[in-house]
PDB file of N, CA and C in Angstrom:
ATOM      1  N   UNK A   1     147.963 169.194 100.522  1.00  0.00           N
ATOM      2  CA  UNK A   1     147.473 167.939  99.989  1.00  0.00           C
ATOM      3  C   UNK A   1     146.683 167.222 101.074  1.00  0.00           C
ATOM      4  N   UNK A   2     145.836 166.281 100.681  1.00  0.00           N
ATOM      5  CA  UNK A   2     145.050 165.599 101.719  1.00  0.00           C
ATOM      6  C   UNK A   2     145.689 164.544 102.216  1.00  0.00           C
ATOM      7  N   UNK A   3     145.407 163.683 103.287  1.00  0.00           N
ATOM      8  CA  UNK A   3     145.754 162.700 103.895  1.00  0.00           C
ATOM      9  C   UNK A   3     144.610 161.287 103.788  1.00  0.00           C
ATOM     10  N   UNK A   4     145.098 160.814 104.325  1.00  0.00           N
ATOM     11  CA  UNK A   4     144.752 159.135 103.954  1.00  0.00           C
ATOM     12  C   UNK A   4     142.957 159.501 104.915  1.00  0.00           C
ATOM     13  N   UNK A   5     142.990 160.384 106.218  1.00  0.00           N
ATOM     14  CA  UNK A   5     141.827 160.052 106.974  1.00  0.00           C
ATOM     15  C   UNK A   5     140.636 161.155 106.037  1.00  0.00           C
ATOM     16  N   UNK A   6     141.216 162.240 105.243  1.00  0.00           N
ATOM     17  CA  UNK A   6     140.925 162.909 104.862  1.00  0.00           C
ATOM     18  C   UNK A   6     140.436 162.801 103.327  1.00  0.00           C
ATOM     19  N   UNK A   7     140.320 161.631 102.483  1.00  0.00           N
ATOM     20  CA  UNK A   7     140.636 160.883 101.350  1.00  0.00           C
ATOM     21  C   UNK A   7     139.791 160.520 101.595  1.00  0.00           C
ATOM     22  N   UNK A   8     139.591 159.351 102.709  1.00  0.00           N
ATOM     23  CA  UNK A   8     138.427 158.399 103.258  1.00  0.00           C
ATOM     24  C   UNK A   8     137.169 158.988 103.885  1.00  0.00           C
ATOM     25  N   UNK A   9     137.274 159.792 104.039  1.00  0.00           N
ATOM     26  CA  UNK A   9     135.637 160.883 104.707  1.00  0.00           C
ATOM     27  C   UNK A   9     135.051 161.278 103.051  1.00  0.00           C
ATOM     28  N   UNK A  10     136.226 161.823 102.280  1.00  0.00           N
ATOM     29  CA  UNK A  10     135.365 162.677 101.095  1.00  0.00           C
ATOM     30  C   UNK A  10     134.746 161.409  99.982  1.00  0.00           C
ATOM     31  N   UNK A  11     135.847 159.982 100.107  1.00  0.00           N
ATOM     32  CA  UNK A  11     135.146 158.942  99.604  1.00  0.00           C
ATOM     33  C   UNK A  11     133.797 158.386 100.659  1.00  0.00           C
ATOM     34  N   UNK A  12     133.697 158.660 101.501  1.00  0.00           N
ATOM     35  CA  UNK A  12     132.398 157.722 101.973  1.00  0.00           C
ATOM     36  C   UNK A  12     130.988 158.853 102.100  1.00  0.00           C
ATOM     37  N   UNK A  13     131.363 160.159 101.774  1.00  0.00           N
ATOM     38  CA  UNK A  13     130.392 161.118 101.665  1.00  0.00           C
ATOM     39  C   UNK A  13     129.852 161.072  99.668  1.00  0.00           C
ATOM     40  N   UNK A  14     131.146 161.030  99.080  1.00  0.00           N
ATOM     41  CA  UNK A  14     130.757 160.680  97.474  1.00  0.00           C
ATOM     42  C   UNK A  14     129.881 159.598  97.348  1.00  0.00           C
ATOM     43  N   UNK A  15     130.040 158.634  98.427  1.00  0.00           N
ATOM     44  CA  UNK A  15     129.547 156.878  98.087  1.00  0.00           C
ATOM     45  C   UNK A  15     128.033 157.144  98.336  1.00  0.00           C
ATOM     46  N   UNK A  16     128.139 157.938  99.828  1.00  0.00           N
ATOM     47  CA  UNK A  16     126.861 158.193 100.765  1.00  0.00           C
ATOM     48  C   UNK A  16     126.131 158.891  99.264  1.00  0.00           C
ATOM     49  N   UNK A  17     126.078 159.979  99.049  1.00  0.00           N
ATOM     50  CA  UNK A  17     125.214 160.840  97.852  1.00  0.00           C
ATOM     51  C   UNK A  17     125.280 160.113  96.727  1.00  0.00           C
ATOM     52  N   UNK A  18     125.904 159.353  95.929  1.00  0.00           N
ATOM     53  CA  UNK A  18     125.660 159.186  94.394  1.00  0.00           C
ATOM     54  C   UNK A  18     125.180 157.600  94.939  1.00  0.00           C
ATOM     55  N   UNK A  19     124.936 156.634  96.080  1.00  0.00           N
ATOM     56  CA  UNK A  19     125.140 155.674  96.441  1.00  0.00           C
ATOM     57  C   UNK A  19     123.611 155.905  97.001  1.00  0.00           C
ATOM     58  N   UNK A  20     123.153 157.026  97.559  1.00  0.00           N
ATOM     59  CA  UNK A  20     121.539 156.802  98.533  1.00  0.00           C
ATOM     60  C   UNK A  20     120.648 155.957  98.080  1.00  0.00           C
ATOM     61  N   UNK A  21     119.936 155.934  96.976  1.00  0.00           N
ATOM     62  CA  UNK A  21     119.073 154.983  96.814  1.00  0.00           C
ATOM     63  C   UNK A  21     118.916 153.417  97.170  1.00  0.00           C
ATOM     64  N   UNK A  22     120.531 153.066  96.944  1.00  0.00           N
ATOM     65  CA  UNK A  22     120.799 151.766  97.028  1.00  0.00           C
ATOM     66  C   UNK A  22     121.448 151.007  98.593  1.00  0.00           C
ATOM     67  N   UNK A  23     121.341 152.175  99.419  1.00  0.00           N
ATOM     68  CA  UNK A  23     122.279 151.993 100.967  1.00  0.00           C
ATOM     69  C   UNK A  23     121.807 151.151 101.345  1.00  0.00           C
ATOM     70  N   UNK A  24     120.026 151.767 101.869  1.00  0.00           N
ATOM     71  CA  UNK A  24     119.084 150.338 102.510  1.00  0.00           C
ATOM     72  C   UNK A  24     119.531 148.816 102.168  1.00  0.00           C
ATOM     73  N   UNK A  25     119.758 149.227 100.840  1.00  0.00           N
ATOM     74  CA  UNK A  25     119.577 147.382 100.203  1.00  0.00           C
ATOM     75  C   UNK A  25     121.154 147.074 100.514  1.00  0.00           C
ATOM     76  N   UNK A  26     122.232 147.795 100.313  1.00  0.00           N
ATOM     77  CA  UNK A  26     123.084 147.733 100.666  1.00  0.00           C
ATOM     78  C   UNK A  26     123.300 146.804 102.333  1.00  0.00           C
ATOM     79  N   UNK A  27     122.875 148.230 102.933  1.00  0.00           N
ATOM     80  CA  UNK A  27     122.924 147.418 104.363  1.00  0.00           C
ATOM     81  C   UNK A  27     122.299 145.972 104.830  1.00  0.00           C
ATOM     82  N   UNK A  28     121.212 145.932 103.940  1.00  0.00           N
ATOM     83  CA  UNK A  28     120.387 144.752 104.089  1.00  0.00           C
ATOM     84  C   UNK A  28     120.756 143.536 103.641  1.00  0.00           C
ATOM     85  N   UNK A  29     121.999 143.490 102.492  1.00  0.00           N
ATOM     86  CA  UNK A  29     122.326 142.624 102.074  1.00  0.00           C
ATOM     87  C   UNK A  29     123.563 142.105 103.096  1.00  0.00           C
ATOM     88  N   UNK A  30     124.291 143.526 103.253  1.00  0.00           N
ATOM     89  CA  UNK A  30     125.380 142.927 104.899  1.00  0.00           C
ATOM     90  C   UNK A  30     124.935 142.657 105.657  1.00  0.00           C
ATOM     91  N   UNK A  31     123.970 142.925 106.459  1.00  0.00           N
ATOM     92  CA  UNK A  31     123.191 141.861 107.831  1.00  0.00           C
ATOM     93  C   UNK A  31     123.257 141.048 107.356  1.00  0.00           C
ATOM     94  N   UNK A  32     122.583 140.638 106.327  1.00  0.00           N
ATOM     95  CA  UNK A  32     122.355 138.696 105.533  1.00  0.00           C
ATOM     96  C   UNK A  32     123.603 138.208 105.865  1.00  0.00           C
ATOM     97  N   UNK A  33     124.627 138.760 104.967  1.00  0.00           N
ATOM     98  CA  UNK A  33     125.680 138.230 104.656  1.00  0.00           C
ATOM     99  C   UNK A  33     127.046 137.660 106.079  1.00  0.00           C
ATOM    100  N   UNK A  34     126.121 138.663 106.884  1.00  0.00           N
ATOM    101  CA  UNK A  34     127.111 138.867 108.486  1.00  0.00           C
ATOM    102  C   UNK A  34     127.001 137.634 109.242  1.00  0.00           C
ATOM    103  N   UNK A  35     124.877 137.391 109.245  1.00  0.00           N
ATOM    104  CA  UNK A  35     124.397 136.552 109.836  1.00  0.00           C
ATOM    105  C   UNK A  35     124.582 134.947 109.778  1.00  0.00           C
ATOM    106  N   UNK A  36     124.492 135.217 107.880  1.00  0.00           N
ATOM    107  CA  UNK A  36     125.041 134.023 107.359  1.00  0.00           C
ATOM    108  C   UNK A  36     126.558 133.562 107.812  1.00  0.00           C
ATOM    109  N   UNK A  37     127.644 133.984 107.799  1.00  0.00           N
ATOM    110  CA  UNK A  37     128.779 133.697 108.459  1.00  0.00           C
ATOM    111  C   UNK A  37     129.166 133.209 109.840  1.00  0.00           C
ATOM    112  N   UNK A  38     128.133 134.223 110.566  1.00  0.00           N
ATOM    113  CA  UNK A  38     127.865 133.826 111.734  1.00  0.00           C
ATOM    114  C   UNK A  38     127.642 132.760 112.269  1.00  0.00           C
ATOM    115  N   UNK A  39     126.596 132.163 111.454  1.00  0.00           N
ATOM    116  CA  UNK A  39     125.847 130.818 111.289  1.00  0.00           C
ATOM    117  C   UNK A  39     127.038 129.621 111.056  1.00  0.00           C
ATOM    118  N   UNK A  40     127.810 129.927 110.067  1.00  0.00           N
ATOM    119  CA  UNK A  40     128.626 129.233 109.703  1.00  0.00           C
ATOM    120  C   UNK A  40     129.831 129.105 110.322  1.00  0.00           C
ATOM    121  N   UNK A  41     130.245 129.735 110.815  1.00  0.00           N
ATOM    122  CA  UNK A  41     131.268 129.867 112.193  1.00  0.00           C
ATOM    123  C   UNK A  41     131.104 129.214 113.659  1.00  0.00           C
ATOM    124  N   UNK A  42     129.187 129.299 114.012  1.00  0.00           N
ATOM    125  CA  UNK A  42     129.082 128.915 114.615  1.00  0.00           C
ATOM    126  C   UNK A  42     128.797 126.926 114.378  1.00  0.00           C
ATOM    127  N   UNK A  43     128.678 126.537 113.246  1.00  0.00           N
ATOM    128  CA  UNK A  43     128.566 125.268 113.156  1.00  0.00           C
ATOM    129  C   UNK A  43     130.167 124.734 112.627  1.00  0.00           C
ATOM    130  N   UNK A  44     130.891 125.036 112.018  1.00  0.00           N
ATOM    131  CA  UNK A  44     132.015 125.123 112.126  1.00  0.00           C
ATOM    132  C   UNK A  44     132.455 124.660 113.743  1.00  0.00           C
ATOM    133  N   UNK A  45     132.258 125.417 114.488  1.00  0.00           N
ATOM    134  CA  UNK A  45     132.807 125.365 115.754  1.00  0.00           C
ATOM    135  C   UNK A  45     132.546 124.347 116.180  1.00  0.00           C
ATOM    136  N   UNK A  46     130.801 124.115 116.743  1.00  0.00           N
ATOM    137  CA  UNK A  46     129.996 122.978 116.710  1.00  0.00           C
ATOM    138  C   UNK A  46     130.707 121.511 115.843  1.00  0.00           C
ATOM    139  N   UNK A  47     131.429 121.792 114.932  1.00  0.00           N
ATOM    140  CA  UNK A  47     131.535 120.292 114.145  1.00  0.00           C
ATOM    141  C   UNK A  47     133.291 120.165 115.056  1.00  0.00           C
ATOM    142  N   UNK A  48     133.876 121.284 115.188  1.00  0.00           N
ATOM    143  CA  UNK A  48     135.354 120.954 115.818  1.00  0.00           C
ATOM    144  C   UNK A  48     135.120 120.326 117.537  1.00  0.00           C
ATOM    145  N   UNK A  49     134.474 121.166 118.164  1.00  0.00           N
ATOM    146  CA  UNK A  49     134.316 120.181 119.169  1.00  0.00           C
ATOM    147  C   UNK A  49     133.355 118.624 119.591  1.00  0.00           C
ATOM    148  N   UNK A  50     132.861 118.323 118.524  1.00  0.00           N
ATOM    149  CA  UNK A  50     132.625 117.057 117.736  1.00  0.00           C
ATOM    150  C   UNK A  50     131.254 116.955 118.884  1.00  0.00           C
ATOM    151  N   UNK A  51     130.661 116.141 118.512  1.00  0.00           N
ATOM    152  CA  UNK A  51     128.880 115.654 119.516  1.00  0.00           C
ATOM    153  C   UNK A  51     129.875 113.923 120.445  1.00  0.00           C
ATOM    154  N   UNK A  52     130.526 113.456 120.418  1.00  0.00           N
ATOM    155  CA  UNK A  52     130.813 112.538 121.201  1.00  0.00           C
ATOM    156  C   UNK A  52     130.412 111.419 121.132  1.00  0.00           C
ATOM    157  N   UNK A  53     130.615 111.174 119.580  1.00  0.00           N
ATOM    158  CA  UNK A  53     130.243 110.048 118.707  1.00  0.00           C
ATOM    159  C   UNK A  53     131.261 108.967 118.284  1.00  0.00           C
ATOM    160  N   UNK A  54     132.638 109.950 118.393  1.00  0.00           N
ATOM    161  CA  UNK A  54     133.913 109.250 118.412  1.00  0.00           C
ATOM    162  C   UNK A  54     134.478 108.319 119.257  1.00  0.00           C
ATOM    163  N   UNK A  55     134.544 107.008 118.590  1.00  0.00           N
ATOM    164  CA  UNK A  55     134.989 105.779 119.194  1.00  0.00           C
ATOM    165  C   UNK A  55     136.341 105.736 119.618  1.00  0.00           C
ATOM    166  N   UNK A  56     137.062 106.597 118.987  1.00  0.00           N
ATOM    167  CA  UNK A  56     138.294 106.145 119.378  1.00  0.00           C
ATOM    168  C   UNK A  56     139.235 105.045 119.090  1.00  0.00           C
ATOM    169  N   UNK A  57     138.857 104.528 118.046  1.00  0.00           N
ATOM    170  CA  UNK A  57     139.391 103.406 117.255  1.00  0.00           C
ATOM    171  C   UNK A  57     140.275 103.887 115.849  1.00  0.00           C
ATOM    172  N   UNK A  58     140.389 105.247 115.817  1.00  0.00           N
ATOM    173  CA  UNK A  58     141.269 105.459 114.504  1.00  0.00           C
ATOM    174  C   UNK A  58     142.741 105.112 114.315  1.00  0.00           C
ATOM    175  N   UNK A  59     143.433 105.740 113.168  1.00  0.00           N
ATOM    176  CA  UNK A  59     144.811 105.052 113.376  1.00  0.00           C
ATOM    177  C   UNK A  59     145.435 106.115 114.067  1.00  0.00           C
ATOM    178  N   UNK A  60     144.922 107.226 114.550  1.00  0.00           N
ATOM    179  CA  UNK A  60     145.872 108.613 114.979  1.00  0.00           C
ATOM    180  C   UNK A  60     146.454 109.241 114.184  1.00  0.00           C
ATOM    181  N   UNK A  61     146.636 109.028 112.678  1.00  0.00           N
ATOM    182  CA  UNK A  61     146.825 109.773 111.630  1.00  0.00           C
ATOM    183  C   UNK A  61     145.947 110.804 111.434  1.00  0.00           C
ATOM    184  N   UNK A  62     146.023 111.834 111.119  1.00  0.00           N
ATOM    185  CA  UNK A  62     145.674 113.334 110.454  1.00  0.00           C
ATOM    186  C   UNK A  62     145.713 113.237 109.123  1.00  0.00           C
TER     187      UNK A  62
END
């Protein structure tokens, strides 16, 4: 019987052949999608360590 690493090669060779036409766009749509996150992670970050606008007048509640 096959194994789990052996399962996963014959699925990504099935994907690769009945899947070719569409890989390019495939891949092209994950860069987007990578970059985009990226982006968003990185302003994310950007908004947690704040621009230094904060007065310091809140109530200390969360």
């Amino acid at each position: 019987m096959f194994g789990i690493s052996e399962l996963a090669i014959i699925l990504v060779v099935v994907i690769a052949v009945l899947a070719a036409k569409r890989l390019p766009e495939l891949a092209r749509s994950a860069g987007k999608s990578a970059r985009i996150l990226k982006a968003e992670a990185r302003a994310a970050k950007d908004d947690d360590t704040g621009t230094g606008t904060d007065t310091g007048t809140g109530t200390g509640r969360v």
